[in-house]
Structures are given as C-alpha cells and as structure tokens.
Protein backbone atom coordinates (compact mmCIF):
# COMPACT_ATOMS: atom_id res chain seq x y z
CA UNK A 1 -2.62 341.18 156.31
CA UNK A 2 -4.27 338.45 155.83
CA UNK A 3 -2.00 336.39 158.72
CA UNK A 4 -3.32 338.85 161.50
CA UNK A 5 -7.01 338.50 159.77
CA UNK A 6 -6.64 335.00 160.44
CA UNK A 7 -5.06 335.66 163.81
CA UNK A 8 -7.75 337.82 165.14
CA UNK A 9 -10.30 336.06 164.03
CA UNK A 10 -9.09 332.88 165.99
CA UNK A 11 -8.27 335.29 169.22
CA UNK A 12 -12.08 336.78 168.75
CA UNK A 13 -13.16 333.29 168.37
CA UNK A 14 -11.66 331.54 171.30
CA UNK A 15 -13.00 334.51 173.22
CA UNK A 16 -16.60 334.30 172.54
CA UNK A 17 -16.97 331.14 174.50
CA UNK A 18 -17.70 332.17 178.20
CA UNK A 19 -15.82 329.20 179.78
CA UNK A 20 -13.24 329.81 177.64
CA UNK A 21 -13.09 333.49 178.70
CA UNK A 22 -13.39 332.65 182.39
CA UNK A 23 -9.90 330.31 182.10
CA UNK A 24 -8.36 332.79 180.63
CA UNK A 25 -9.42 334.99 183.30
CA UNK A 26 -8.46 332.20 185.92
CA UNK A 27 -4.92 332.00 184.43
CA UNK A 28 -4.00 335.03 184.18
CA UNK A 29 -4.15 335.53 187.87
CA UNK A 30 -1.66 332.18 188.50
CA UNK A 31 -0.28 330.05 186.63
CA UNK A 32 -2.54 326.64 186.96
CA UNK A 33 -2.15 322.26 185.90
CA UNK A 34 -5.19 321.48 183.35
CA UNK A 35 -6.16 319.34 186.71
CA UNK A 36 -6.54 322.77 188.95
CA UNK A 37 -8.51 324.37 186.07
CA UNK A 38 -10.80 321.24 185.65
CA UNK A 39 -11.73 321.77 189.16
CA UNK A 40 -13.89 324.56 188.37
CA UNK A 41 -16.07 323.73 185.86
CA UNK A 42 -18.86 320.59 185.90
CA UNK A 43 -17.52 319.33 182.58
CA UNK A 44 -15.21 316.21 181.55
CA UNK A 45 -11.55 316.55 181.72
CA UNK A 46 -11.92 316.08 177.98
CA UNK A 47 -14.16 319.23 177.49
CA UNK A 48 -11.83 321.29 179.78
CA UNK A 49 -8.82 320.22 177.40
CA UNK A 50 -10.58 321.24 174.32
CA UNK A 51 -11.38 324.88 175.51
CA UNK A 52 -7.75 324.61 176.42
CA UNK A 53 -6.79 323.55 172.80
CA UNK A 54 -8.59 326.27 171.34
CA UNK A 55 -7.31 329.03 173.93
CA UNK A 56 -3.43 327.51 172.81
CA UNK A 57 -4.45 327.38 169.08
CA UNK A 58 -5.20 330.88 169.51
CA UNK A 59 -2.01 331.96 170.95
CA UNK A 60 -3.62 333.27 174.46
CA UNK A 61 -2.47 330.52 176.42
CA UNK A 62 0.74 328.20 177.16
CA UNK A 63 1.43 324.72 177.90
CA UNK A 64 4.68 323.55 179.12
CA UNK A 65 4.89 320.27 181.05
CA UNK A 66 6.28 320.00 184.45
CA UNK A 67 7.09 316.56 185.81
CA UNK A 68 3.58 314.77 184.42
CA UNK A 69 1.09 317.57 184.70
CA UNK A 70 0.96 320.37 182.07
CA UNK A 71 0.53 323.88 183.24
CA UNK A 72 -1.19 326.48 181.49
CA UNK A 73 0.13 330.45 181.72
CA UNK A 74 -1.49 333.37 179.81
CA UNK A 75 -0.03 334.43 176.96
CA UNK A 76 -0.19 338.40 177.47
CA UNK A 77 1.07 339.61 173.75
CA UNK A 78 -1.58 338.01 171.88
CA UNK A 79 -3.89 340.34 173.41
CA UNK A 80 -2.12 343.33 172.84
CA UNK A 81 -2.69 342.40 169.13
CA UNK A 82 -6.55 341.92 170.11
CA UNK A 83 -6.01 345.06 172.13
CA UNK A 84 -4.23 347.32 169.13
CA UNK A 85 -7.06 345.92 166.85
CA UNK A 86 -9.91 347.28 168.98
CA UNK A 87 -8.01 350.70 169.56
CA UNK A 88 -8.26 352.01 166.09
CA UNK A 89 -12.12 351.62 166.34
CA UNK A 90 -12.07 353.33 169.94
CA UNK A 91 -9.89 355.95 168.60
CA UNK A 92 -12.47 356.49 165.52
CA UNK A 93 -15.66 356.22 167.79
CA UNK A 94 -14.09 359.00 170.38
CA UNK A 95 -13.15 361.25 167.51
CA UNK A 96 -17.20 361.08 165.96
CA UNK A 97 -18.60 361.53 169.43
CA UNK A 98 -16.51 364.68 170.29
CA UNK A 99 -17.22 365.82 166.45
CA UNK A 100 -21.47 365.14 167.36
CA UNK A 101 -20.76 366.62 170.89
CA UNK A 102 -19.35 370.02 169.54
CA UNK A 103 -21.91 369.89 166.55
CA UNK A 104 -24.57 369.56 169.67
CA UNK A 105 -23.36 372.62 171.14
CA UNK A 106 -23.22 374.87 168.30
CA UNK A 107 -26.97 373.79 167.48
CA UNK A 108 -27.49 374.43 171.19
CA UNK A 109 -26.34 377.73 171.04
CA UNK A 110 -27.39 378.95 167.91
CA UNK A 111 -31.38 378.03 169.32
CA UNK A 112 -30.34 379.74 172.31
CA UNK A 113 -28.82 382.98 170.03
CA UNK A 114 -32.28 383.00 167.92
CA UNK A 115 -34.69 383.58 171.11
C-alpha cells in the first residue's frame, strides 16, 4: 500500500507540471530523441532533460538509446494505475449524484403531489 502511495504520488506529481504534461502528450503520439522534444520548448537542453528525468522517475516515460541519441516512448501502464486510482472516486461520485438525482425527483414530485 504504501509502494503505490508512493507511486501515485510521483505519477500525480510529474503530472502537475504543464511542460511536463505536454511531453507526455507529445510522446505519446511518436516516439521522439530528447533533441526532437527540446525543439519545442524555449528552455535549455538541461531543463528539457530534467522534466524528462522526472517523467522516467515516475514510470510514464522510457529511455532507451539508439546509436548516440536517446529516445523517449510513453510508458502506457503507469497510467492505467493513475487511471484505476481515479476510477474508484468516479465510480463513488456517479453513484452520490444518481442517489441526489433520484432524491431530487421524489422531492419534485411529492411538491407536485401536495398542490
């Protein structure tokens, strides 16, 4: 338990950066070289390869080398675990509206009942 605590909380946290969030966005669409994803952004090479470190240290990214450049690949089951985290609250939120929503209409139509 606590493992996946520390898990999501790394996932959640590598995801709250917007750059970060927008090169994971970028790589999930094709695989890319840290060079290609530099390209994009008006920051150092150095500042692209820390979001990148903190995107791999989170498990949502890969880096494998290829001749001298590295390329960077999503990594798709870490957020299934983000994904199966969020669910349970979805699942509980959907169940208390539809509980409110019927609780609505039998208000509704009681006041309708009493006129």
């Amino acid at each position: 338990m606590v493992e996946q605590k520390h898990e999501l909380d790394s996932i959640f946290g590598s995801l709250s950066d917007p750059t970060r969030r927008d090169i994971l966005k970028k790589v999930s669409q094709k695989n890319m070289s840290v060079g290609e994803i530099a390209l994009h952004y008006q920051l150092t090479f150095a500042a692209v390869a820390k979001h990148l470190e903190v995107l791999h240290r989170a498990k949502l990214i890969n880096k494998n080398r290829h001749g001298k450049e590295q390329i960077v690949s999503i990594s798709p089951g870490t957020l299934v675990a983000a994904s199966d985290y969020l669910q349970t609250y979805k699942q509980q939120w959907e169940n208390r509206l539809d509980n409110l929503d019927r609780y609505l209409k039998l208000i509704h139509k009681n006041k309708k009942g009493k006129k």
